[in-house]
Protein backbone atom coordinates (compact mmCIF):
# COMPACT_ATOMS: atom_id res chain seq x y z
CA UNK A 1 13.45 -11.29 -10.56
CA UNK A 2 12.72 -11.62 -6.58
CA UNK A 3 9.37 -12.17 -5.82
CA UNK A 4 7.53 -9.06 -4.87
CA UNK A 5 6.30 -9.43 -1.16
CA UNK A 6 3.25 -7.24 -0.29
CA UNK A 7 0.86 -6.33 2.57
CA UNK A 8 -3.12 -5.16 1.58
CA UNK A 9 -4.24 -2.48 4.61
CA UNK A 10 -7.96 -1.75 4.11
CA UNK A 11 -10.70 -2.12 6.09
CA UNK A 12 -12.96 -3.17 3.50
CA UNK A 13 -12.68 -7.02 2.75
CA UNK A 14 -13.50 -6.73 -0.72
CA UNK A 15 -11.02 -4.34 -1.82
CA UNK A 16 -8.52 -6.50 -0.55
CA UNK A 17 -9.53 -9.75 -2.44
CA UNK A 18 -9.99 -7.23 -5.22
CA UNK A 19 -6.48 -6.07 -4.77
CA UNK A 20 -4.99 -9.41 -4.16
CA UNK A 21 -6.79 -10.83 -7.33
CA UNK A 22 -4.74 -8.32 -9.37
CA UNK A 23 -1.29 -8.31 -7.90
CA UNK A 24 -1.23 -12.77 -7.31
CA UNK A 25 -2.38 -12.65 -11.26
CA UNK A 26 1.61 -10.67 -11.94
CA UNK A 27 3.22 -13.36 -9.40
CA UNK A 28 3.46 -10.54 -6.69
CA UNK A 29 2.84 -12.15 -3.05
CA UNK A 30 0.66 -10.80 -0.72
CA UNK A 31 2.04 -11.92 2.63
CA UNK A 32 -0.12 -10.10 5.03
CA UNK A 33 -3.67 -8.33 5.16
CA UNK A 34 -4.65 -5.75 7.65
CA UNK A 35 -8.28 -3.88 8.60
CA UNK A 36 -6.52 -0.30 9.99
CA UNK A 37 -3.16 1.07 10.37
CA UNK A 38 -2.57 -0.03 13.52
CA UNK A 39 -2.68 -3.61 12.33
CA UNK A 40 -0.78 -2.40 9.15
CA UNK A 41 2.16 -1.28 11.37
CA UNK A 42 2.64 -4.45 13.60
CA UNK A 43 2.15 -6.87 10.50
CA UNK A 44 5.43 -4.33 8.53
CA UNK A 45 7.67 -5.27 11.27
CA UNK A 46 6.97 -8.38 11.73
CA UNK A 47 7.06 -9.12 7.44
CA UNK A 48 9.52 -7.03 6.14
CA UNK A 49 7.23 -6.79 3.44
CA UNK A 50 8.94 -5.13 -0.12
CA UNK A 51 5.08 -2.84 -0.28
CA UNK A 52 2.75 -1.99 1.33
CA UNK A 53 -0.53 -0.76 0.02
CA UNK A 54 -2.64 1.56 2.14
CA UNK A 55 -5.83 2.96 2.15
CA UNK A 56 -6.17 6.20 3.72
CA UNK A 57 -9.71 6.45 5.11
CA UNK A 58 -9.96 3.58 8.17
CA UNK A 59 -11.13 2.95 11.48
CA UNK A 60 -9.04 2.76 14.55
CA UNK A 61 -5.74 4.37 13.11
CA UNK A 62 -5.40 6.33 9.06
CA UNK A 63 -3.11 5.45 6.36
CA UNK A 64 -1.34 8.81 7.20
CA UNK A 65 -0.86 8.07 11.04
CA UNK A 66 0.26 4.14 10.04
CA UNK A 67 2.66 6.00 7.33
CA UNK A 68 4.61 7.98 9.84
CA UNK A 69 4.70 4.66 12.12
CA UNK A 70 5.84 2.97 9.36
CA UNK A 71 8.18 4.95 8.27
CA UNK A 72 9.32 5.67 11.69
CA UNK A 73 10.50 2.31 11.60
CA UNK A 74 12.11 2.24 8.40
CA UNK A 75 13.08 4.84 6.33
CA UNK A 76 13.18 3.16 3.28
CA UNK A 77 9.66 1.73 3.54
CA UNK A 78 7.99 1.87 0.10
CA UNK A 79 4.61 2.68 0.87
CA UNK A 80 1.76 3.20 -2.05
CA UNK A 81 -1.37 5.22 -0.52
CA UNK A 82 -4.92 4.38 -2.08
CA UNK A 83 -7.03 6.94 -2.41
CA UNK A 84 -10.80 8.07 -3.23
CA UNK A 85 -11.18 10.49 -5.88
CA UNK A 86 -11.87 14.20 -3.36
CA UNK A 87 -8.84 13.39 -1.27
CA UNK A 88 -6.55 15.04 -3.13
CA UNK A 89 -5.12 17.15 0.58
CA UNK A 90 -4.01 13.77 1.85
CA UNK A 91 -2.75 12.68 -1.29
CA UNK A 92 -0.58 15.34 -0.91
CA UNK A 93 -0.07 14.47 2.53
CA UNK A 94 0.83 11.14 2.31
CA UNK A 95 3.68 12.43 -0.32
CA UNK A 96 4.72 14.75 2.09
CA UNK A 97 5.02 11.95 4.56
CA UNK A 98 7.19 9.67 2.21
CA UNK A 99 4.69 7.33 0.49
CA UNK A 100 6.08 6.52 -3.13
CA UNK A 101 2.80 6.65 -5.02
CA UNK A 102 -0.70 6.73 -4.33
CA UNK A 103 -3.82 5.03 -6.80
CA UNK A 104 -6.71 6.03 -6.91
CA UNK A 105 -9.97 4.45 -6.67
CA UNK A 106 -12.23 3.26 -8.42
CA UNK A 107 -8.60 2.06 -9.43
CA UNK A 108 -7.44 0.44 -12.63
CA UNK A 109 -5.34 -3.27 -12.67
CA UNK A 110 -2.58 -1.48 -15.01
CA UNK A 111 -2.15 1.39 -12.76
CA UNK A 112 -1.60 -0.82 -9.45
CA UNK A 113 0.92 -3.10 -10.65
CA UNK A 114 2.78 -0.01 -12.36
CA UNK A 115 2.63 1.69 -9.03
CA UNK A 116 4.48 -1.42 -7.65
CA UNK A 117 6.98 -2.71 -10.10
CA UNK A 118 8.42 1.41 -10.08
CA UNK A 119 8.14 1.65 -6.41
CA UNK A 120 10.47 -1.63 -6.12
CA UNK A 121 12.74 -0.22 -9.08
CA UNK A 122 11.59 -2.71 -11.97
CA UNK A 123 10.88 -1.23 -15.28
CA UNK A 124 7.13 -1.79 -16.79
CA UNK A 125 6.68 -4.47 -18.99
């Protein structure tokens, strides 16, 4: 199997280092970190990542507005949205918008790497 190359948007610090504890523990690579969407958007085109995982709720630009940005750019971004339980109308949005999954938080280890092995197209173990 390829490695798995991923980018961690959130604005809070510790949810990415959470994040990034999970996915590096399942040999997935987290090539790029970003605070906001904005940041999110220049690090996808300049990593090709194969994921990215998005918050929704940040300063400076959304997860929705760095979606359609993203996806602007390329179509077949794979996008998973991460969520706080009460958002379910931008859940919905973010499907709407072309993100593949969305998690959410408090989130459970399981459920993030099966969002991103059947985002990429690999069975669960």
């Amino acid at each position: 199997m390829n490695q798995i190359k991923i980018i961690l948007v959130d604005d809070l610090s510790f949810m990415r280092d959470a994040i990034r504890s999970i996915v590096e523990k399942e040999n997935i690579t987290v090539v790029g970190e970003a605070e906001n969407g904005s940041e999110a958007v220049q690090l996808y085109s300049e990593l090709s990542p194969d994921i990215v995982l998005m918050d929704i709720t940040m300063p400076v630009m959304d997860g929705l507005e760095s979606l359609k940005h993203i996806r602007a750019y390329d179509s077949g971004a794979k996008v998973i949205m991460c969520s706080a339980l009460g958002q379910q109308k931008y859940i919905i949005k973010a499907i709407q918008l072309g993100a593949r999954d969305f998690i959410l938080k408090p989130f459970k280890p399981a459920r993030i790497i099966s969002a991103i092995t059947k985002a990429v197209g690999i069975n669960d173990k």
